[in-house]
PDB file of N, CA and C in Angstrom:
ATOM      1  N   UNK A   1     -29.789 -21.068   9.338  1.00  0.00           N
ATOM      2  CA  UNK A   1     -28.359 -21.125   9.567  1.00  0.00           C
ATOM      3  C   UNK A   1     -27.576 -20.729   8.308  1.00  0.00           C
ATOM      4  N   UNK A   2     -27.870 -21.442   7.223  1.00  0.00           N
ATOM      5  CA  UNK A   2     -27.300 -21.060   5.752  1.00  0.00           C
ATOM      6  C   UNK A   2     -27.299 -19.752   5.505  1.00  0.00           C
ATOM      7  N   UNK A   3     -28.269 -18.618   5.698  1.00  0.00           N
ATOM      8  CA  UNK A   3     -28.811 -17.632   5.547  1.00  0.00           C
ATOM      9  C   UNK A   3     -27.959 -16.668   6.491  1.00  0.00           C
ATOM     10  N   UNK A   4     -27.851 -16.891   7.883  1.00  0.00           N
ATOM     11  CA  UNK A   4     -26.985 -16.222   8.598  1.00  0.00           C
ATOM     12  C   UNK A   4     -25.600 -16.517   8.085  1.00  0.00           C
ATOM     13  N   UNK A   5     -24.683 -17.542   7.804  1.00  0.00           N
ATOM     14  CA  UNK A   5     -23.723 -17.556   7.318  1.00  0.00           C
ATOM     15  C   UNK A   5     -23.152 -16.656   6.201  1.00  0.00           C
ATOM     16  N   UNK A   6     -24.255 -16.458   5.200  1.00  0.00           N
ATOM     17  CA  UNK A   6     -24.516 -15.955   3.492  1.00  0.00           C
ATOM     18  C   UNK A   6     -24.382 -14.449   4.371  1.00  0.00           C
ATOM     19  N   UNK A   7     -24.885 -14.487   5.294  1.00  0.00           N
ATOM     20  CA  UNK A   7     -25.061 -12.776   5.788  1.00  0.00           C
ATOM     21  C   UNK A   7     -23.841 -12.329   6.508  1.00  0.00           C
ATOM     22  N   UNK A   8     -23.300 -13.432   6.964  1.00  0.00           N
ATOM     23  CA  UNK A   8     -21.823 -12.928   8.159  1.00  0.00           C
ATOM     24  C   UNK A   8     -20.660 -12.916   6.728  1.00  0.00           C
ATOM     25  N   UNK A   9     -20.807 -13.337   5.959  1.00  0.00           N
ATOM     26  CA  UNK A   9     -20.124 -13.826   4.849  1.00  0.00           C
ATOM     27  C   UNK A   9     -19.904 -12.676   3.789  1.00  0.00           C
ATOM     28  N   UNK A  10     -21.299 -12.144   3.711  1.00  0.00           N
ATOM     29  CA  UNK A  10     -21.067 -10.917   2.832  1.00  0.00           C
ATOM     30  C   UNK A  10     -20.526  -9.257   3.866  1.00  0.00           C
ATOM     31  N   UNK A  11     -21.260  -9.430   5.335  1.00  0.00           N
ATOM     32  CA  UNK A  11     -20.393  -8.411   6.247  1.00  0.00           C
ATOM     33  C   UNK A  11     -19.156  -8.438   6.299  1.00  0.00           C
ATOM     34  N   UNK A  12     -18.196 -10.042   6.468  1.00  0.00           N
ATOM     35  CA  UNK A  12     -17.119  -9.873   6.294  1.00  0.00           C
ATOM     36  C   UNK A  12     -16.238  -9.261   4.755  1.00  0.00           C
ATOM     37  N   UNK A  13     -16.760  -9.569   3.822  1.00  0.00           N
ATOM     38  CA  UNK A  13     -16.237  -9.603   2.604  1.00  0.00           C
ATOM     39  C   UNK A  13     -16.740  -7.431   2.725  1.00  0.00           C
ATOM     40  N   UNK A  14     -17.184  -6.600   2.932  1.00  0.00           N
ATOM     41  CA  UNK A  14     -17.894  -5.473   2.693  1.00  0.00           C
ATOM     42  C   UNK A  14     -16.575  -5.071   3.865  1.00  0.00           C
ATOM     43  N   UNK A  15     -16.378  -5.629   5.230  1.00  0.00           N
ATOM     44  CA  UNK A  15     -15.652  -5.015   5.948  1.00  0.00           C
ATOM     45  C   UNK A  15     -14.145  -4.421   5.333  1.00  0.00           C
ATOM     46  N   UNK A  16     -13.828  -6.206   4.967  1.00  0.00           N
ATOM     47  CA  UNK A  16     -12.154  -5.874   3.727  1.00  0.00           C
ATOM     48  C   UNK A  16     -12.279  -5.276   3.058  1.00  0.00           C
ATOM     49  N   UNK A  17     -13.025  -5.093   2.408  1.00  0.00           N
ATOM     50  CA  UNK A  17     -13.367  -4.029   1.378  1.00  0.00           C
ATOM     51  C   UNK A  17     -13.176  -2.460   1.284  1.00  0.00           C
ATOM     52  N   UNK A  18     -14.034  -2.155   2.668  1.00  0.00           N
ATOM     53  CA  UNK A  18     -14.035  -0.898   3.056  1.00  0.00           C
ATOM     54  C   UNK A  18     -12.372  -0.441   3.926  1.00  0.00           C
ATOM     55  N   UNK A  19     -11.444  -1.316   4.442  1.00  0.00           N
ATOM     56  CA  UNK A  19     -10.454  -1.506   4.985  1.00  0.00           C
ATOM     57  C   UNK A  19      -9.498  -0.873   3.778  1.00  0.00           C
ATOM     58  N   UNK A  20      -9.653  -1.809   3.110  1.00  0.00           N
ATOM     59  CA  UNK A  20      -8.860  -1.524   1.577  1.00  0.00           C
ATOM     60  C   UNK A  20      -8.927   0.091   1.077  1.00  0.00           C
ATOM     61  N   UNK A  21     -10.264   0.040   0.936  1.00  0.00           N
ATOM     62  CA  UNK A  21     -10.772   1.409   0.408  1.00  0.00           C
ATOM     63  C   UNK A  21     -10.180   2.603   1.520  1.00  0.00           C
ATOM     64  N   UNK A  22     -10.004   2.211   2.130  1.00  0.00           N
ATOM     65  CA  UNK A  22      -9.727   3.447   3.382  1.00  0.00           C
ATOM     66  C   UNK A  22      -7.888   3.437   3.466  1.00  0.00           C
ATOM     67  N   UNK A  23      -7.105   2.624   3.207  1.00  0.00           N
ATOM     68  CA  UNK A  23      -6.029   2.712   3.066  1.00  0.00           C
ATOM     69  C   UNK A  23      -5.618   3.110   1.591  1.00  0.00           C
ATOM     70  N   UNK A  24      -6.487   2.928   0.657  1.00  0.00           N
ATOM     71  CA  UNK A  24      -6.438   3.156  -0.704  1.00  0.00           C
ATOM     72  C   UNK A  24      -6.299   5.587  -0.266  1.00  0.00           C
ATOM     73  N   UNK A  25      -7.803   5.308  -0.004  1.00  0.00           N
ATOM     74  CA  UNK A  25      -7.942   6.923   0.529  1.00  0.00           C
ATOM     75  C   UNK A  25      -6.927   7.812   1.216  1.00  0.00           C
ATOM     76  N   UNK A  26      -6.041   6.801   2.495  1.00  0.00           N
ATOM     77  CA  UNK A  26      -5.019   7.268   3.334  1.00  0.00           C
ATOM     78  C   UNK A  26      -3.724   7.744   2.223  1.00  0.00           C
ATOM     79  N   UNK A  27      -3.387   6.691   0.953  1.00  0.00           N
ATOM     80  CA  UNK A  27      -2.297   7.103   0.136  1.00  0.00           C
ATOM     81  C   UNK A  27      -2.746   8.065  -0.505  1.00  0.00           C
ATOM     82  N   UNK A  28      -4.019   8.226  -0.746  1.00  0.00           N
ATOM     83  CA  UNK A  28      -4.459   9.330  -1.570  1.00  0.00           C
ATOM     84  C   UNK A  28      -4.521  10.814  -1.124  1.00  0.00           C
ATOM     85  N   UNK A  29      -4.673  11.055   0.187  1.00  0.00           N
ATOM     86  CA  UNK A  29      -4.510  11.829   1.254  1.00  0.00           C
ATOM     87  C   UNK A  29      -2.951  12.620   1.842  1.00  0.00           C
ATOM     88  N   UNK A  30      -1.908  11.756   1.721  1.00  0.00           N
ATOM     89  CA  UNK A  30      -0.407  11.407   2.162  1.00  0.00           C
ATOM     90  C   UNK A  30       0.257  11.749   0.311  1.00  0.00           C
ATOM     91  N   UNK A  31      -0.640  11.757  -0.646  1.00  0.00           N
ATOM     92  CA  UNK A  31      -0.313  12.403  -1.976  1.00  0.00           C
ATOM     93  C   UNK A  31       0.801  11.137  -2.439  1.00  0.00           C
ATOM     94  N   UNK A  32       0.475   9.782  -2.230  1.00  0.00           N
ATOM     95  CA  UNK A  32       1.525   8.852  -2.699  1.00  0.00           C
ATOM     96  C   UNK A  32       0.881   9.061  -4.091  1.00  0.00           C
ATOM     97  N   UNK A  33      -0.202   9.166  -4.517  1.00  0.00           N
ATOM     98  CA  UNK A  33      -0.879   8.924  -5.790  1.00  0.00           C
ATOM     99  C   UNK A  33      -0.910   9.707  -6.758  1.00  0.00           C
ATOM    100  N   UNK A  34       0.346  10.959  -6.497  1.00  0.00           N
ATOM    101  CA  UNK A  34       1.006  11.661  -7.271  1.00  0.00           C
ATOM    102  C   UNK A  34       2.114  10.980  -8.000  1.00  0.00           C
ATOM    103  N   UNK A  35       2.571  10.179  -7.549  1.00  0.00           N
ATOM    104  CA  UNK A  35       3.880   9.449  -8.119  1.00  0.00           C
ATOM    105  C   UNK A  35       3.568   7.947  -8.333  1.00  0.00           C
ATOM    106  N   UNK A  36       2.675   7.419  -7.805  1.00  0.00           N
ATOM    107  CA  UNK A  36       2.232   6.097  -7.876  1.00  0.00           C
ATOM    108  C   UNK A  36       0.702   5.841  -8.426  1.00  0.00           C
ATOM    109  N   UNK A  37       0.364   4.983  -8.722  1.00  0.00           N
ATOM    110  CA  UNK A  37      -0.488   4.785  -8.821  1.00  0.00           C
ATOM    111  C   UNK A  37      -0.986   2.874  -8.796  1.00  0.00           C
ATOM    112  N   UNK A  38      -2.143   2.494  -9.360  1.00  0.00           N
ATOM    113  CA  UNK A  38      -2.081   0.684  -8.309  1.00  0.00           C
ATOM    114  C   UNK A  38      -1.740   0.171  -9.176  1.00  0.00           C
ATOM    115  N   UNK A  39      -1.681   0.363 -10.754  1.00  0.00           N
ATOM    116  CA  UNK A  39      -1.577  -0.711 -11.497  1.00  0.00           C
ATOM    117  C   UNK A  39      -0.879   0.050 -12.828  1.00  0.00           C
ATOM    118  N   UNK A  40      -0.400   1.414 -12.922  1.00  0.00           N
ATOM    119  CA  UNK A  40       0.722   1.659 -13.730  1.00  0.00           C
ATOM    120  C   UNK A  40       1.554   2.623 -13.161  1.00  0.00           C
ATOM    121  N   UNK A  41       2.911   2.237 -13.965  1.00  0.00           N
ATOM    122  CA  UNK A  41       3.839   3.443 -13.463  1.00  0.00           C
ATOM    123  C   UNK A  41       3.710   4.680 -13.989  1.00  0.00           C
ATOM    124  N   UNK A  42       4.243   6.118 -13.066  1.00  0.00           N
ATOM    125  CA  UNK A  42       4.002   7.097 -12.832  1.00  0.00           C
ATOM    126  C   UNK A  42       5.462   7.925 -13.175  1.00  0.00           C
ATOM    127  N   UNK A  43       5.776   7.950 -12.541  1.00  0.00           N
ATOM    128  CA  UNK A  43       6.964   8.533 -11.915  1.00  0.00           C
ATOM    129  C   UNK A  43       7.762   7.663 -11.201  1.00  0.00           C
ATOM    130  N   UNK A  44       6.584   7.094 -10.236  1.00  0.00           N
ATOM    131  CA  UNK A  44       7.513   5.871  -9.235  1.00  0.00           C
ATOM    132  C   UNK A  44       6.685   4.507  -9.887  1.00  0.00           C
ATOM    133  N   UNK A  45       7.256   3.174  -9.252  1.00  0.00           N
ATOM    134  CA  UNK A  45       6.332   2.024  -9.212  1.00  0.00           C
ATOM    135  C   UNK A  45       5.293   1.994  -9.091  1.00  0.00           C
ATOM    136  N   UNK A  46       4.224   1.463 -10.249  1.00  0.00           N
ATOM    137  CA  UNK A  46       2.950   0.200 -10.111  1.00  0.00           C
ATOM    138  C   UNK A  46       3.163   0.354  -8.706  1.00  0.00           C
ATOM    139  N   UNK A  47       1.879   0.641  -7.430  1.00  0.00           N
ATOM    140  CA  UNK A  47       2.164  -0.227  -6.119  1.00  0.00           C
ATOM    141  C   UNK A  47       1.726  -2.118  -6.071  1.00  0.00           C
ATOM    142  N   UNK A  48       1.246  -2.764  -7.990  1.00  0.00           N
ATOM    143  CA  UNK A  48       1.255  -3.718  -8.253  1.00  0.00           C
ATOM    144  C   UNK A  48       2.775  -4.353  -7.885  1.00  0.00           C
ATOM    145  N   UNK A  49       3.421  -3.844  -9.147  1.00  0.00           N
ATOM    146  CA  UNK A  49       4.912  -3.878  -9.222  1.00  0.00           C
ATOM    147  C   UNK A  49       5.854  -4.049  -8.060  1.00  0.00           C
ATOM    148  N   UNK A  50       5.064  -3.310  -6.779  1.00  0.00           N
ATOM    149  CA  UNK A  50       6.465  -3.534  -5.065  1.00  0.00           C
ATOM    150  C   UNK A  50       5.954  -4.277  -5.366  1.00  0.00           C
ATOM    151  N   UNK A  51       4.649  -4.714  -4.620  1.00  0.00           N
ATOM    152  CA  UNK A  51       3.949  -5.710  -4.273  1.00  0.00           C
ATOM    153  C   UNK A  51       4.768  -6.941  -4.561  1.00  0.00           C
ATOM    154  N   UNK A  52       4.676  -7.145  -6.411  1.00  0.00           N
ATOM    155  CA  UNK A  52       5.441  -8.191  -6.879  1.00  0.00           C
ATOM    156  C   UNK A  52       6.639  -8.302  -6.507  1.00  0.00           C
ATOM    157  N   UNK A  53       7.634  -7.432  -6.258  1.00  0.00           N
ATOM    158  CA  UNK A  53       9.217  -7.301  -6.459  1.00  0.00           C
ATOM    159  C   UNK A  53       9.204  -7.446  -4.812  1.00  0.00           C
ATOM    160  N   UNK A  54       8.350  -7.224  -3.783  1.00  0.00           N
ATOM    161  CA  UNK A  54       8.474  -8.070  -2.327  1.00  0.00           C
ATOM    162  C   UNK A  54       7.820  -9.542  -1.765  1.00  0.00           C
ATOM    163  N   UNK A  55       6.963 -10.199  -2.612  1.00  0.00           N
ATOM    164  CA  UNK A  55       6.449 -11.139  -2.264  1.00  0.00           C
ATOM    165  C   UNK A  55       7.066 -11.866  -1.790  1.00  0.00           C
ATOM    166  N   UNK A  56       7.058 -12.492  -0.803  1.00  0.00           N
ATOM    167  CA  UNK A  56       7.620 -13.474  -0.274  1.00  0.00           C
ATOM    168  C   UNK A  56       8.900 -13.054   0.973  1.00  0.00           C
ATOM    169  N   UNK A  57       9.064 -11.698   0.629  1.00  0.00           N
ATOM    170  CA  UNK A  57       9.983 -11.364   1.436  1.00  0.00           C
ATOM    171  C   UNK A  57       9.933 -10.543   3.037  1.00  0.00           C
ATOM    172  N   UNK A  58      10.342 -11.526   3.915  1.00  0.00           N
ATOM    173  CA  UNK A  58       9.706 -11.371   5.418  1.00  0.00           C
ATOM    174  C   UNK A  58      10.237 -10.073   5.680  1.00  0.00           C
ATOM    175  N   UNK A  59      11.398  -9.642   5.308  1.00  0.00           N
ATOM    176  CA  UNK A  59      11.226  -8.070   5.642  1.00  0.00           C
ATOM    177  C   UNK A  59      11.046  -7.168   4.872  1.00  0.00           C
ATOM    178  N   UNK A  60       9.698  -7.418   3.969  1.00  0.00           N
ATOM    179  CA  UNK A  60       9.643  -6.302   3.165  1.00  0.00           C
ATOM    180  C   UNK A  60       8.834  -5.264   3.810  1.00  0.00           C
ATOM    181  N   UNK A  61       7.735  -5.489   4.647  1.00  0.00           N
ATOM    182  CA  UNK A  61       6.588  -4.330   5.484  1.00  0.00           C
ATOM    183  C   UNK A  61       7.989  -3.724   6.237  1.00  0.00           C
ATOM    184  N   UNK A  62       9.044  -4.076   6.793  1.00  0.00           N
ATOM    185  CA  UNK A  62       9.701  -3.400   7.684  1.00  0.00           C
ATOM    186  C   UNK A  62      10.596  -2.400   6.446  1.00  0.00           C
ATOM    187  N   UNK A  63      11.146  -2.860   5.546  1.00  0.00           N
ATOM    188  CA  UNK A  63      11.884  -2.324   4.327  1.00  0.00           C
ATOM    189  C   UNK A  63      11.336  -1.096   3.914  1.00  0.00           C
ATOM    190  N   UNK A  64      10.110  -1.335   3.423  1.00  0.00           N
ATOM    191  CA  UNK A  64       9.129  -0.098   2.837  1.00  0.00           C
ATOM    192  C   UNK A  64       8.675   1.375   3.787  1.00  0.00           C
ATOM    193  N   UNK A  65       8.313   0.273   4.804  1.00  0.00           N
ATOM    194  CA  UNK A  65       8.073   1.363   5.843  1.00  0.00           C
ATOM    195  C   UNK A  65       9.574   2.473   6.007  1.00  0.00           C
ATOM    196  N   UNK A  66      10.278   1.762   6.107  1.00  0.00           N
ATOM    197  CA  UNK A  66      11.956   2.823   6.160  1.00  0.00           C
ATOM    198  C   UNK A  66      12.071   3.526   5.103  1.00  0.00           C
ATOM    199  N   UNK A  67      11.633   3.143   3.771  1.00  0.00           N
ATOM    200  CA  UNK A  67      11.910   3.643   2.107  1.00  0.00           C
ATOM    201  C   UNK A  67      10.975   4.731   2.458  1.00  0.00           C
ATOM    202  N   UNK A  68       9.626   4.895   2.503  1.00  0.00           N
ATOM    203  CA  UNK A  68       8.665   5.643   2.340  1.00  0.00           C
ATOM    204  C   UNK A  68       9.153   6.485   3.548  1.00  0.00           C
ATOM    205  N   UNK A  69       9.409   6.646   4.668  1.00  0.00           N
ATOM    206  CA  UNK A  69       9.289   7.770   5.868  1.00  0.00           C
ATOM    207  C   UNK A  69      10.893   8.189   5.471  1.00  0.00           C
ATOM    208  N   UNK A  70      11.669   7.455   4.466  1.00  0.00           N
ATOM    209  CA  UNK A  70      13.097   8.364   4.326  1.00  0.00           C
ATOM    210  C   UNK A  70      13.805   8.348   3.061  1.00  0.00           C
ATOM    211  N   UNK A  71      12.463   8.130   2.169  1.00  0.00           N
ATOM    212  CA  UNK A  71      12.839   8.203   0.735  1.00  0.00           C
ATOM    213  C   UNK A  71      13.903   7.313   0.081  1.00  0.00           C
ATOM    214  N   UNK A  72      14.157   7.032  -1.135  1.00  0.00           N
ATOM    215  CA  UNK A  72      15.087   6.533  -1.742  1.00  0.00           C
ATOM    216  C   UNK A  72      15.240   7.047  -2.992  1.00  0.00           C
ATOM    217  N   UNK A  73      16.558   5.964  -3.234  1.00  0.00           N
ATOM    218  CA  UNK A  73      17.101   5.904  -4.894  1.00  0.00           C
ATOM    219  C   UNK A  73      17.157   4.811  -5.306  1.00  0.00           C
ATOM    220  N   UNK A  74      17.445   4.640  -6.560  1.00  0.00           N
ATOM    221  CA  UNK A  74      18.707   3.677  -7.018  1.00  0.00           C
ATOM    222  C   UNK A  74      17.526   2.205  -7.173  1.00  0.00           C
ATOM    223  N   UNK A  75      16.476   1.906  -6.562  1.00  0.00           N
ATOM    224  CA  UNK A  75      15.928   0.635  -6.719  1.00  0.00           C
ATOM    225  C   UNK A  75      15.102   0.260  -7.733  1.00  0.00           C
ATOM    226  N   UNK A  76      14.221   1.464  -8.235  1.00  0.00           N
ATOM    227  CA  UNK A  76      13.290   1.524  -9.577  1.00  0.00           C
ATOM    228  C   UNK A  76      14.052   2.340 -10.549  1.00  0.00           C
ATOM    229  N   UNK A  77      15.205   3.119 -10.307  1.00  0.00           N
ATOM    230  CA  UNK A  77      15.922   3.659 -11.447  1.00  0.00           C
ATOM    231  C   UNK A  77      16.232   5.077 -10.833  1.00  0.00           C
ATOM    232  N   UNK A  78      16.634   6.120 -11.652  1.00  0.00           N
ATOM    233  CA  UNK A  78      16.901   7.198 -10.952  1.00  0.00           C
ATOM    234  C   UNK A  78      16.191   8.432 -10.682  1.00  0.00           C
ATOM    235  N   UNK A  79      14.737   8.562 -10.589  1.00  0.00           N
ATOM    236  CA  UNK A  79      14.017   9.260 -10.097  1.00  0.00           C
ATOM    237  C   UNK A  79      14.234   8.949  -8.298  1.00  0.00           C
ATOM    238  N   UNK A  80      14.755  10.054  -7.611  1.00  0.00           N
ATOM    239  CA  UNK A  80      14.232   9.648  -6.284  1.00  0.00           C
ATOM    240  C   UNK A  80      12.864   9.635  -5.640  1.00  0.00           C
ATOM    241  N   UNK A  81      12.778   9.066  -4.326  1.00  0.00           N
ATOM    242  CA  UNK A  81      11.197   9.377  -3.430  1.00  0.00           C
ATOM    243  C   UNK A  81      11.860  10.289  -2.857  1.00  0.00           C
ATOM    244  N   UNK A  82      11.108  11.068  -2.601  1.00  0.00           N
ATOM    245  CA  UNK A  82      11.188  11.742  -1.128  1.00  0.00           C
ATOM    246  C   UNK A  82      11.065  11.332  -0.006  1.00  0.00           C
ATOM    247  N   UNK A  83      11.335  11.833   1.040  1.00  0.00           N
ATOM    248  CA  UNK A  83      11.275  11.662   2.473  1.00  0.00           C
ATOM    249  C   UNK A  83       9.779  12.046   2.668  1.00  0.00           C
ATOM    250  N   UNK A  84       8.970  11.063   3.482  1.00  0.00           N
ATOM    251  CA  UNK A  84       7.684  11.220   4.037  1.00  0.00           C
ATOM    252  C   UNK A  84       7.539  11.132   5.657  1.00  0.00           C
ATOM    253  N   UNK A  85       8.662  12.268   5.978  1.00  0.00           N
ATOM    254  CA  UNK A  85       8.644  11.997   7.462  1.00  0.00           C
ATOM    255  C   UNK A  85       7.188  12.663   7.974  1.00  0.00           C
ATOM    256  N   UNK A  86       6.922  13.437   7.179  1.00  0.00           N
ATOM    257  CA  UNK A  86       5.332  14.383   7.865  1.00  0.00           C
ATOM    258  C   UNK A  86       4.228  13.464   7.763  1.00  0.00           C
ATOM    259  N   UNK A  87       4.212  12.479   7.771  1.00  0.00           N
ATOM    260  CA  UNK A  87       3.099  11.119   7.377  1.00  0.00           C
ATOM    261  C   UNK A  87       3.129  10.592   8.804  1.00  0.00           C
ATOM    262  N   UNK A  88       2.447  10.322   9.505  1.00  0.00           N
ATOM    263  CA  UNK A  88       2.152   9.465  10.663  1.00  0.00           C
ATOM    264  C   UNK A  88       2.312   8.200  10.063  1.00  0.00           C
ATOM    265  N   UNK A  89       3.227   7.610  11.375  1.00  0.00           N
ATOM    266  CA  UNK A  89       3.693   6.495  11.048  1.00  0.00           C
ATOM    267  C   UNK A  89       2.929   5.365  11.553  1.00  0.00           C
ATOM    268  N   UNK A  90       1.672   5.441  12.205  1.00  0.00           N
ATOM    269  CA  UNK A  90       0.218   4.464  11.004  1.00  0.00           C
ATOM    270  C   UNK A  90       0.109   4.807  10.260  1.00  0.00           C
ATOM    271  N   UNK A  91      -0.175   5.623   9.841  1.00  0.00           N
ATOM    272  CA  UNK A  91      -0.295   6.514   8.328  1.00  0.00           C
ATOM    273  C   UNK A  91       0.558   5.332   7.361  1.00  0.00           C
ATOM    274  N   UNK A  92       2.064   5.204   7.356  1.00  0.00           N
ATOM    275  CA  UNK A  92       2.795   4.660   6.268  1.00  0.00           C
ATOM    276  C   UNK A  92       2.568   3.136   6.838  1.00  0.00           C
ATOM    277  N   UNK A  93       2.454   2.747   7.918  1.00  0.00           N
ATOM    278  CA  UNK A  93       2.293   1.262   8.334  1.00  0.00           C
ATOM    279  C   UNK A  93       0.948   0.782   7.638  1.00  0.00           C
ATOM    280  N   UNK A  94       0.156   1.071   7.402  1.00  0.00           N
ATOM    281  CA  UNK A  94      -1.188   1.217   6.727  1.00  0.00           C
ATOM    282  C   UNK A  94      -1.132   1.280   5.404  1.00  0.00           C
ATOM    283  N   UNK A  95      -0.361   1.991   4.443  1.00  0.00           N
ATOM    284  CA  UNK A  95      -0.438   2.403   3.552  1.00  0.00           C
ATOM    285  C   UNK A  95       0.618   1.040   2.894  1.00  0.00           C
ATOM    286  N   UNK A  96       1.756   0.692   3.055  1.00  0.00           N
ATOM    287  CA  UNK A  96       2.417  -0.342   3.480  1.00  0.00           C
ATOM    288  C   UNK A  96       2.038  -1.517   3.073  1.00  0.00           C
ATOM    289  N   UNK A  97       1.131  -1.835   3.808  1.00  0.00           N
ATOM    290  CA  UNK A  97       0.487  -3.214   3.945  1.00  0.00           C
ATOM    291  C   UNK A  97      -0.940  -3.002   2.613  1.00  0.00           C
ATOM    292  N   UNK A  98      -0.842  -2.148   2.678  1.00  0.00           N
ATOM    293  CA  UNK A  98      -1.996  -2.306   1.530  1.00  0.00           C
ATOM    294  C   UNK A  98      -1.460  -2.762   0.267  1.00  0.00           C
ATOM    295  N   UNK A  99      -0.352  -1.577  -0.075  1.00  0.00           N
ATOM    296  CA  UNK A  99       0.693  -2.521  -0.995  1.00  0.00           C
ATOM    297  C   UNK A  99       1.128  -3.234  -1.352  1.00  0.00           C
ATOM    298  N   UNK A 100       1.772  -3.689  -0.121  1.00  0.00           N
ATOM    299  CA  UNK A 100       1.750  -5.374  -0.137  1.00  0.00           C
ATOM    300  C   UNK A 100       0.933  -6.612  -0.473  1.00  0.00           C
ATOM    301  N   UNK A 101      -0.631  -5.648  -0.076  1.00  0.00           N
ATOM    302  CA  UNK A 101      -1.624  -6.717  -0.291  1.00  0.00           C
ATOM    303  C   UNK A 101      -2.215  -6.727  -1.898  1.00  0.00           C
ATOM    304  N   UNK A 102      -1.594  -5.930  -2.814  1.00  0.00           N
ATOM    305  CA  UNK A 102      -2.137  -5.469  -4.170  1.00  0.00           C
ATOM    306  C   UNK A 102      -1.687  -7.214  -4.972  1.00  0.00           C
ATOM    307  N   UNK A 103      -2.281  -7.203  -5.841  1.00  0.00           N
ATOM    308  CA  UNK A 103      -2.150  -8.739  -6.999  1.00  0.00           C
ATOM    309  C   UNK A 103      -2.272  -8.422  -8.086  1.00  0.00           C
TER     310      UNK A 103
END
């Protein structure tokens, strides 16, 4: 029983993992990782840095998702984003939440 647990335990932990890794790949794909990157600034925000500057905030997955498919200003300083309307919008819902999930 211990042994099967240790085993469902490490499948689960390999699944998140690979989840991560594949939304990591999707921004990398969608070229966010031209301007971003996970843990310094670029051009745009640390995606550490949203992460931090939305925690806690219930509409931030809905916020971002609007920022990223229609670009902004004015919130990290005056470099704009662009508009990422050519991104499937799993594509940015995905990409999104990964962000969110960065520490």
């Amino acid at each position: 029983m211990k042994r099967l647990l240790a085993v469902s335990a490490a499948t689960l932990g390999l699944l998140l993992a690979s989840g991560a890794q594949a939304d990591e790949k999707i921004a990398q794909a969608n070229g966010c990782m031209t301007c971003h990157q996970i843990d310094k600034k670029i051009l745009g925000p640390s995606f550490k840095d949203v992460a931090a500057k939305y925690k806690g905030d219930k509409a931030a997955e809905a916020t971002l998702i609007k920022k990223v498919k229609d670009g902004g200003k004015g919130v990290w300083g005056e470099m704009p984003m662009p508009p990422n309307a050519h991104v499937k919008d799993a594509d940015i819902t995905a990409i999104v939440k990964w962000i969110l999930a960065q520490k």
